[in-house]
PDB file of N, CA and C in Angstrom:
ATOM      1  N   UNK A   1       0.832  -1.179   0.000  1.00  0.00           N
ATOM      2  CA  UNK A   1       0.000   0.000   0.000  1.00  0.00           C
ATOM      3  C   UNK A   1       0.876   1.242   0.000  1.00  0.00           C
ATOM      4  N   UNK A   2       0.534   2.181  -0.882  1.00  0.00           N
ATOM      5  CA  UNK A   2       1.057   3.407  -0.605  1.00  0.00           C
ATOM      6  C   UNK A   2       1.580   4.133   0.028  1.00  0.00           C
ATOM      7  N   UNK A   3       0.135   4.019   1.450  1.00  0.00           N
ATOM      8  CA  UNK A   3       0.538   4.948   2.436  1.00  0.00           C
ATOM      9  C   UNK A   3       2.135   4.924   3.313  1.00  0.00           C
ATOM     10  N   UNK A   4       2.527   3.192   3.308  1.00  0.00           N
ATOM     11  CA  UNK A   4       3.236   2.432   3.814  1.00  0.00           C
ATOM     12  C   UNK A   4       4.708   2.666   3.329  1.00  0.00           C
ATOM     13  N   UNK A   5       4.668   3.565   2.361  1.00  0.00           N
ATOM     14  CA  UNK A   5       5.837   3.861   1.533  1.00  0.00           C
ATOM     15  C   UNK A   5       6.879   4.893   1.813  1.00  0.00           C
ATOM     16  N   UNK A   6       8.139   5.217   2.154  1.00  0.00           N
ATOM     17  CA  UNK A   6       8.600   6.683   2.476  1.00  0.00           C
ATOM     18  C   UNK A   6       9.771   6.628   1.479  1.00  0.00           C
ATOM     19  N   UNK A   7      10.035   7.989   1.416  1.00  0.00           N
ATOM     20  CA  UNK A   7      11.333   8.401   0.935  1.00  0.00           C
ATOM     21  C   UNK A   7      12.452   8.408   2.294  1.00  0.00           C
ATOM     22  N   UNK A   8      12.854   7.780   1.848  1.00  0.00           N
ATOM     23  CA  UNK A   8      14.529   8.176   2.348  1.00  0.00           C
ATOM     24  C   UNK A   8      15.899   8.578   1.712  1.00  0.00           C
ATOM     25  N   UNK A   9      16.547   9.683   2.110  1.00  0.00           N
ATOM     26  CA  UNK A   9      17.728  10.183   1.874  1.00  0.00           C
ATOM     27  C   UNK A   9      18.977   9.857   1.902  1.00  0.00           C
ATOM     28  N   UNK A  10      19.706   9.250   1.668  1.00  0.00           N
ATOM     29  CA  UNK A  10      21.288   8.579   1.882  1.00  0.00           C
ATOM     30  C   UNK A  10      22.046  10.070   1.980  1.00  0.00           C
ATOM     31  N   UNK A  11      21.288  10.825   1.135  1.00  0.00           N
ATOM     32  CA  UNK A  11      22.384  12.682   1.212  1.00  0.00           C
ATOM     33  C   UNK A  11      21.231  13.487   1.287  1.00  0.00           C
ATOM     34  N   UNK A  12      21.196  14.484   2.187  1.00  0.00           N
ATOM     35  CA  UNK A  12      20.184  15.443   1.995  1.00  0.00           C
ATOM     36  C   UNK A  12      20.916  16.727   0.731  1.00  0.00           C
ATOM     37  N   UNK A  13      22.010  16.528   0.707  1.00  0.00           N
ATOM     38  CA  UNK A  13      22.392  17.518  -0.530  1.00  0.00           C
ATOM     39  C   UNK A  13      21.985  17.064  -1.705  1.00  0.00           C
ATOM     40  N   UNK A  14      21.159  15.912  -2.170  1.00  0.00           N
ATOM     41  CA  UNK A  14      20.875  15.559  -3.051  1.00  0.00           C
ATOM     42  C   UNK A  14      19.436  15.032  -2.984  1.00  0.00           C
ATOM     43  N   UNK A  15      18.870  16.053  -3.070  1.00  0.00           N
ATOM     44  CA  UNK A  15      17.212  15.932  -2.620  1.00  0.00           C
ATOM     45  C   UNK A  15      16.427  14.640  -3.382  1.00  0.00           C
ATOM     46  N   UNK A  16      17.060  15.043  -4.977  1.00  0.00           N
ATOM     47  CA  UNK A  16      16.044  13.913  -5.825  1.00  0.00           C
ATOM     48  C   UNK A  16      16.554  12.403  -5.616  1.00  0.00           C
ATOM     49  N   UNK A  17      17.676  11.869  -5.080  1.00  0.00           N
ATOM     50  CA  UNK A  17      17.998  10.787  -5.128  1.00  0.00           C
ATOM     51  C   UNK A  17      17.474   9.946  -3.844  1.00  0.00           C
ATOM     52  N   UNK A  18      16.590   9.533  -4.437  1.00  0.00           N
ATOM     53  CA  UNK A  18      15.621   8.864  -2.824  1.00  0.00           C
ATOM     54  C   UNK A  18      15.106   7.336  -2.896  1.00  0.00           C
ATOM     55  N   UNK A  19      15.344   7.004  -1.881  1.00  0.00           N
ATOM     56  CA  UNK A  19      14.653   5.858  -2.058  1.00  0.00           C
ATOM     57  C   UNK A  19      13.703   5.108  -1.528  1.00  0.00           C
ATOM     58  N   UNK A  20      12.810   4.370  -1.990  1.00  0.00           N
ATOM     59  CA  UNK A  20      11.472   4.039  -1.439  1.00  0.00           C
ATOM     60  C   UNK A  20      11.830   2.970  -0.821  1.00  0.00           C
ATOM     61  N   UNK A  21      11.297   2.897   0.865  1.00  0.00           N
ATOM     62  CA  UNK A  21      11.047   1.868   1.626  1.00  0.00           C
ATOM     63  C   UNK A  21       9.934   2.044   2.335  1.00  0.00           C
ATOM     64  N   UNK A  22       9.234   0.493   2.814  1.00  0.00           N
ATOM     65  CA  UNK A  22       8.846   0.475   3.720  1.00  0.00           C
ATOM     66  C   UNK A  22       8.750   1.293   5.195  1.00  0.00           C
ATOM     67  N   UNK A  23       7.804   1.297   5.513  1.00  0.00           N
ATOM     68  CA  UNK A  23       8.286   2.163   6.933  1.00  0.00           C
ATOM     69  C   UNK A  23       8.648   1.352   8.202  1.00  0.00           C
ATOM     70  N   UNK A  24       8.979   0.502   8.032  1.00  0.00           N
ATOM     71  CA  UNK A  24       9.699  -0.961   8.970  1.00  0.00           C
ATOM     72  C   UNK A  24      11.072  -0.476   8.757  1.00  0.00           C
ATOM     73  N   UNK A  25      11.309  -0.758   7.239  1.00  0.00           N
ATOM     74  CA  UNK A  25      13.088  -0.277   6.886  1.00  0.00           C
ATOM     75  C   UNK A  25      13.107   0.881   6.676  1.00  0.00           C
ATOM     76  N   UNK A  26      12.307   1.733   6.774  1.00  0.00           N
ATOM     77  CA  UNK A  26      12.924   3.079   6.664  1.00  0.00           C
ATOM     78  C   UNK A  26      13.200   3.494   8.026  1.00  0.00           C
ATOM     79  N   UNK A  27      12.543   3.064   9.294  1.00  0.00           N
ATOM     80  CA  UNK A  27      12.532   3.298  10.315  1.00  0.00           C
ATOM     81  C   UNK A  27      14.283   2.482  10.712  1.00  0.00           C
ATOM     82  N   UNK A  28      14.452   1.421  10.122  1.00  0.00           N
ATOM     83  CA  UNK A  28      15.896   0.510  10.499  1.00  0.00           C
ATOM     84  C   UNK A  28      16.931   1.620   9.992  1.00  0.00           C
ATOM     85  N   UNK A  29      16.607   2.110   8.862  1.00  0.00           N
ATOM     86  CA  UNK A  29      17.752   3.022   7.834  1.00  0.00           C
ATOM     87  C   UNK A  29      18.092   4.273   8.846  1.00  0.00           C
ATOM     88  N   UNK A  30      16.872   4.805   9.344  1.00  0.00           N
ATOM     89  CA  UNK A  30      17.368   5.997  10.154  1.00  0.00           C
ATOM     90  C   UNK A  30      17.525   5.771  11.645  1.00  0.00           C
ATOM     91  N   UNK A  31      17.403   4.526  12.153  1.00  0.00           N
ATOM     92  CA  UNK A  31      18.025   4.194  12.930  1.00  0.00           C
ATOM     93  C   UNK A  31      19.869   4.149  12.764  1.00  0.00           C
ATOM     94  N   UNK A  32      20.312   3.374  11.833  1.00  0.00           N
ATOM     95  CA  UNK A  32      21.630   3.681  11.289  1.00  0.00           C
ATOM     96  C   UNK A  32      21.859   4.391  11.743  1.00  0.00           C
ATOM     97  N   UNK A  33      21.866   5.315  10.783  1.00  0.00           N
ATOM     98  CA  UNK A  33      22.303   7.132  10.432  1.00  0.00           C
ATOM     99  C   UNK A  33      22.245   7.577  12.229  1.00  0.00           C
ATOM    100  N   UNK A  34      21.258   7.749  12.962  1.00  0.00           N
ATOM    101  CA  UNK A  34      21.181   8.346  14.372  1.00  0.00           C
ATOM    102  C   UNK A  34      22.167   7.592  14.773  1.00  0.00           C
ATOM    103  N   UNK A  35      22.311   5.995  15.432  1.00  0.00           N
ATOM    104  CA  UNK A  35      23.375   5.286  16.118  1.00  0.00           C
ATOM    105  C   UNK A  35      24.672   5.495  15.613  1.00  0.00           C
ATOM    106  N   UNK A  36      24.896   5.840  14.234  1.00  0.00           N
ATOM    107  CA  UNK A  36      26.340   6.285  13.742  1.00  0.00           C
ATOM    108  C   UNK A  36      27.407   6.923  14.563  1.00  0.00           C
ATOM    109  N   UNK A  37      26.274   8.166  14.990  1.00  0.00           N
ATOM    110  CA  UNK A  37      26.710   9.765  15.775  1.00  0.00           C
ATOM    111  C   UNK A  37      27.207   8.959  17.004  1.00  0.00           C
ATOM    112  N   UNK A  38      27.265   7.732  17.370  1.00  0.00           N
ATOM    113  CA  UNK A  38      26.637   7.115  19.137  1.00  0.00           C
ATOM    114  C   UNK A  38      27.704   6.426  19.354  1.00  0.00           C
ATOM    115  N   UNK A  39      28.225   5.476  18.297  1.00  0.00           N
ATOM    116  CA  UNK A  39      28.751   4.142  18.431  1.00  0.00           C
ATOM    117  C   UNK A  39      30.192   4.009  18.696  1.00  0.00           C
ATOM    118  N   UNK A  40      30.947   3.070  19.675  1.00  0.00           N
ATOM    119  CA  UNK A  40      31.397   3.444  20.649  1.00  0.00           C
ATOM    120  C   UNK A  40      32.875   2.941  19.717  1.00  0.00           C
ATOM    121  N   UNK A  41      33.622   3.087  20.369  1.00  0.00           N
ATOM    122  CA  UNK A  41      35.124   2.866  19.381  1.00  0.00           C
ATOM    123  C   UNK A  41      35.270   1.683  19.126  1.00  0.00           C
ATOM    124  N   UNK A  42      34.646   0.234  19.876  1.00  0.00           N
ATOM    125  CA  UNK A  42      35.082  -1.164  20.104  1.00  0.00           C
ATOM    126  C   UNK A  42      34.012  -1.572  18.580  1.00  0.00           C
ATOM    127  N   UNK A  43      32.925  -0.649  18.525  1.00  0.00           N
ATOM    128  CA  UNK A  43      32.095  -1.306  16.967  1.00  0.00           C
ATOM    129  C   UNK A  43      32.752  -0.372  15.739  1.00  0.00           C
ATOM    130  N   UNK A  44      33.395   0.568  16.201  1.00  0.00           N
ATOM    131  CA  UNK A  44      33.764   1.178  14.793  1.00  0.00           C
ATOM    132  C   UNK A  44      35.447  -0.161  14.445  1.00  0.00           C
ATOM    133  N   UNK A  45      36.376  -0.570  14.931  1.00  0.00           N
ATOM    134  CA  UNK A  45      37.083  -1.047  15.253  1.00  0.00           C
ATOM    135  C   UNK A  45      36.732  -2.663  14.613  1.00  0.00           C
ATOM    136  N   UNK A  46      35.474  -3.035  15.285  1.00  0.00           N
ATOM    137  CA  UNK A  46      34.627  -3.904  14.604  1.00  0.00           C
ATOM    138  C   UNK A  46      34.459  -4.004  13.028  1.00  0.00           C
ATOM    139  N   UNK A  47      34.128  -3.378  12.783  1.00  0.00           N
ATOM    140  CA  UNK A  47      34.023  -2.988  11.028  1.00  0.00           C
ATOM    141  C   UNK A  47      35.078  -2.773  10.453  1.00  0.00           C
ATOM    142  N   UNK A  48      36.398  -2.234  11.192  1.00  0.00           N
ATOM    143  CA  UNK A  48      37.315  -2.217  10.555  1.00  0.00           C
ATOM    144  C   UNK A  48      38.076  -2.961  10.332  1.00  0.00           C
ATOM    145  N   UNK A  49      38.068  -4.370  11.194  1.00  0.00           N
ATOM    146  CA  UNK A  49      38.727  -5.390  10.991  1.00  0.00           C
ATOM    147  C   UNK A  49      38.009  -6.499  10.223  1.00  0.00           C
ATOM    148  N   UNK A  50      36.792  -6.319   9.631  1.00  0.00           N
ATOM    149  CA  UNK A  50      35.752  -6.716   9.344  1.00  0.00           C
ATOM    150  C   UNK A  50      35.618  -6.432   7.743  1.00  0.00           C
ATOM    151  N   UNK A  51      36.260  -5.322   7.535  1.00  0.00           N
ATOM    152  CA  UNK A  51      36.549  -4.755   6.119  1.00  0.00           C
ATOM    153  C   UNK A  51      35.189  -4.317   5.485  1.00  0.00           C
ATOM    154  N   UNK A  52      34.451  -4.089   6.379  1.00  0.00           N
ATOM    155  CA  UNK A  52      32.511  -3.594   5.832  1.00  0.00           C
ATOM    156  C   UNK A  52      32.807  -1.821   6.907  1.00  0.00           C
ATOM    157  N   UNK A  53      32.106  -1.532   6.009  1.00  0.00           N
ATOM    158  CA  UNK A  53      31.905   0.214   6.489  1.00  0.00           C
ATOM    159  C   UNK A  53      30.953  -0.358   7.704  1.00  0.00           C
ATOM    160  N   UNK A  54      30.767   1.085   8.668  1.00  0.00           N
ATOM    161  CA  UNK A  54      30.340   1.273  10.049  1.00  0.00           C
ATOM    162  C   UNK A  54      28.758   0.929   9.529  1.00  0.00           C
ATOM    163  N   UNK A  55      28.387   1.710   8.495  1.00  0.00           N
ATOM    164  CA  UNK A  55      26.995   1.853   8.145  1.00  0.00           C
ATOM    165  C   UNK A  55      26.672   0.390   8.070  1.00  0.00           C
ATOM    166  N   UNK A  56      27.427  -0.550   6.864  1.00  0.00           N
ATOM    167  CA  UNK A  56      26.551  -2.014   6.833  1.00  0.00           C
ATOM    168  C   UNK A  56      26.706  -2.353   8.161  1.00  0.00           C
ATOM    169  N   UNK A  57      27.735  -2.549   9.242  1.00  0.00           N
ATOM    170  CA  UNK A  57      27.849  -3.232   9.969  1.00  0.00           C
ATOM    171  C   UNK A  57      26.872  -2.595  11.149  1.00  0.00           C
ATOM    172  N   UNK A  58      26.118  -1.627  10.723  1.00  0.00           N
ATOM    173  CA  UNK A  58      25.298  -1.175  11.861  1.00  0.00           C
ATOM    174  C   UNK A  58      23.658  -1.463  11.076  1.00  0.00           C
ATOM    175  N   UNK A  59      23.452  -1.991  10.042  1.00  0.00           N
ATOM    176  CA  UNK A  59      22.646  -2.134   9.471  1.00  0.00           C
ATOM    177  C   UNK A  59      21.955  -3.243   9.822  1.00  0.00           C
ATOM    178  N   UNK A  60      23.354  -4.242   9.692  1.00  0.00           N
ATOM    179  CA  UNK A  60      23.533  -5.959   9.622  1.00  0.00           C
ATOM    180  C   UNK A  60      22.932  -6.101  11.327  1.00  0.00           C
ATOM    181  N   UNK A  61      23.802  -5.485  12.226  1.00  0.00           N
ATOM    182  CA  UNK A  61      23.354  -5.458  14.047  1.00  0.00           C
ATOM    183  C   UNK A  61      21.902  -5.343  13.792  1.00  0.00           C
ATOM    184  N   UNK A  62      21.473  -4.426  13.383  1.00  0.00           N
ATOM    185  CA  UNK A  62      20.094  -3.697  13.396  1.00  0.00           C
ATOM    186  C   UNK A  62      18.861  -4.813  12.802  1.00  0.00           C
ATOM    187  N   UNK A  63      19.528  -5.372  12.025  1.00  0.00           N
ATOM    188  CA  UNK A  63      18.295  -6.006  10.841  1.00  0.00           C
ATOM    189  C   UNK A  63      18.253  -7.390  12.140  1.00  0.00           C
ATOM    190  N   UNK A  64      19.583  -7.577  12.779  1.00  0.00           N
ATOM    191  CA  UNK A  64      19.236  -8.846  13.558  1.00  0.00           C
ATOM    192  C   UNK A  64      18.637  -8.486  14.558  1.00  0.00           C
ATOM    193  N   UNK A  65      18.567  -6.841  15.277  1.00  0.00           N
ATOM    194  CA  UNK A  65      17.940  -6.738  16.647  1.00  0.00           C
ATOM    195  C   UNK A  65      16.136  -6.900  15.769  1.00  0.00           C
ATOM    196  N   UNK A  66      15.733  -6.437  15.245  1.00  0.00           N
ATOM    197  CA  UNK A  66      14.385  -6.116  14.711  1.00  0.00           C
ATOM    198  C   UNK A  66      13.787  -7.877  14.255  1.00  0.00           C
ATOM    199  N   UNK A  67      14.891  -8.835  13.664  1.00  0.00           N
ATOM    200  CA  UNK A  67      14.166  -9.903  13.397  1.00  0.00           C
ATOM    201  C   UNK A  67      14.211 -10.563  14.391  1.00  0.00           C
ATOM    202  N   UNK A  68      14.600 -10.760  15.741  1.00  0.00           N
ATOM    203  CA  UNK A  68      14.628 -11.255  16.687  1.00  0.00           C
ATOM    204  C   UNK A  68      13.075 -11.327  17.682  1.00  0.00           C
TER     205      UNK A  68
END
């Protein structure tokens, strides 16, 4: 359904490039982005030995806290 649909931003400097999700994953996506600002040196450290950016590896955490 429609209503169920949002835009989300990966760049706000780039207004038209958006993408449609759910509001389940759009709600996971900007979860990301907020916990980014948060996350403590032992998960950035995490990802880096991990060879995946902070973002998937906070995505990947995220998608498992929500299917749980």
């Amino acid at each position: 359904m429609r209503r169920h649909v949002q835009a989300h931003h990966d760049d706000h400097t780039k207004p038209l490039s958006v993408r449609w999700l759910c509001t389940r994953c759009h709600g996971v996506e900007r979860k990301a982005v907020l916990l980014a600002y948060q996350i403590p040196r032992d998960v950035k450290a995490k990802a880096k030995r991990e060879g995946v950016s902070l973002r998937a590896l906070i995505l990947q955490l995220l998608r498992e806290w929500v299917t749980k």
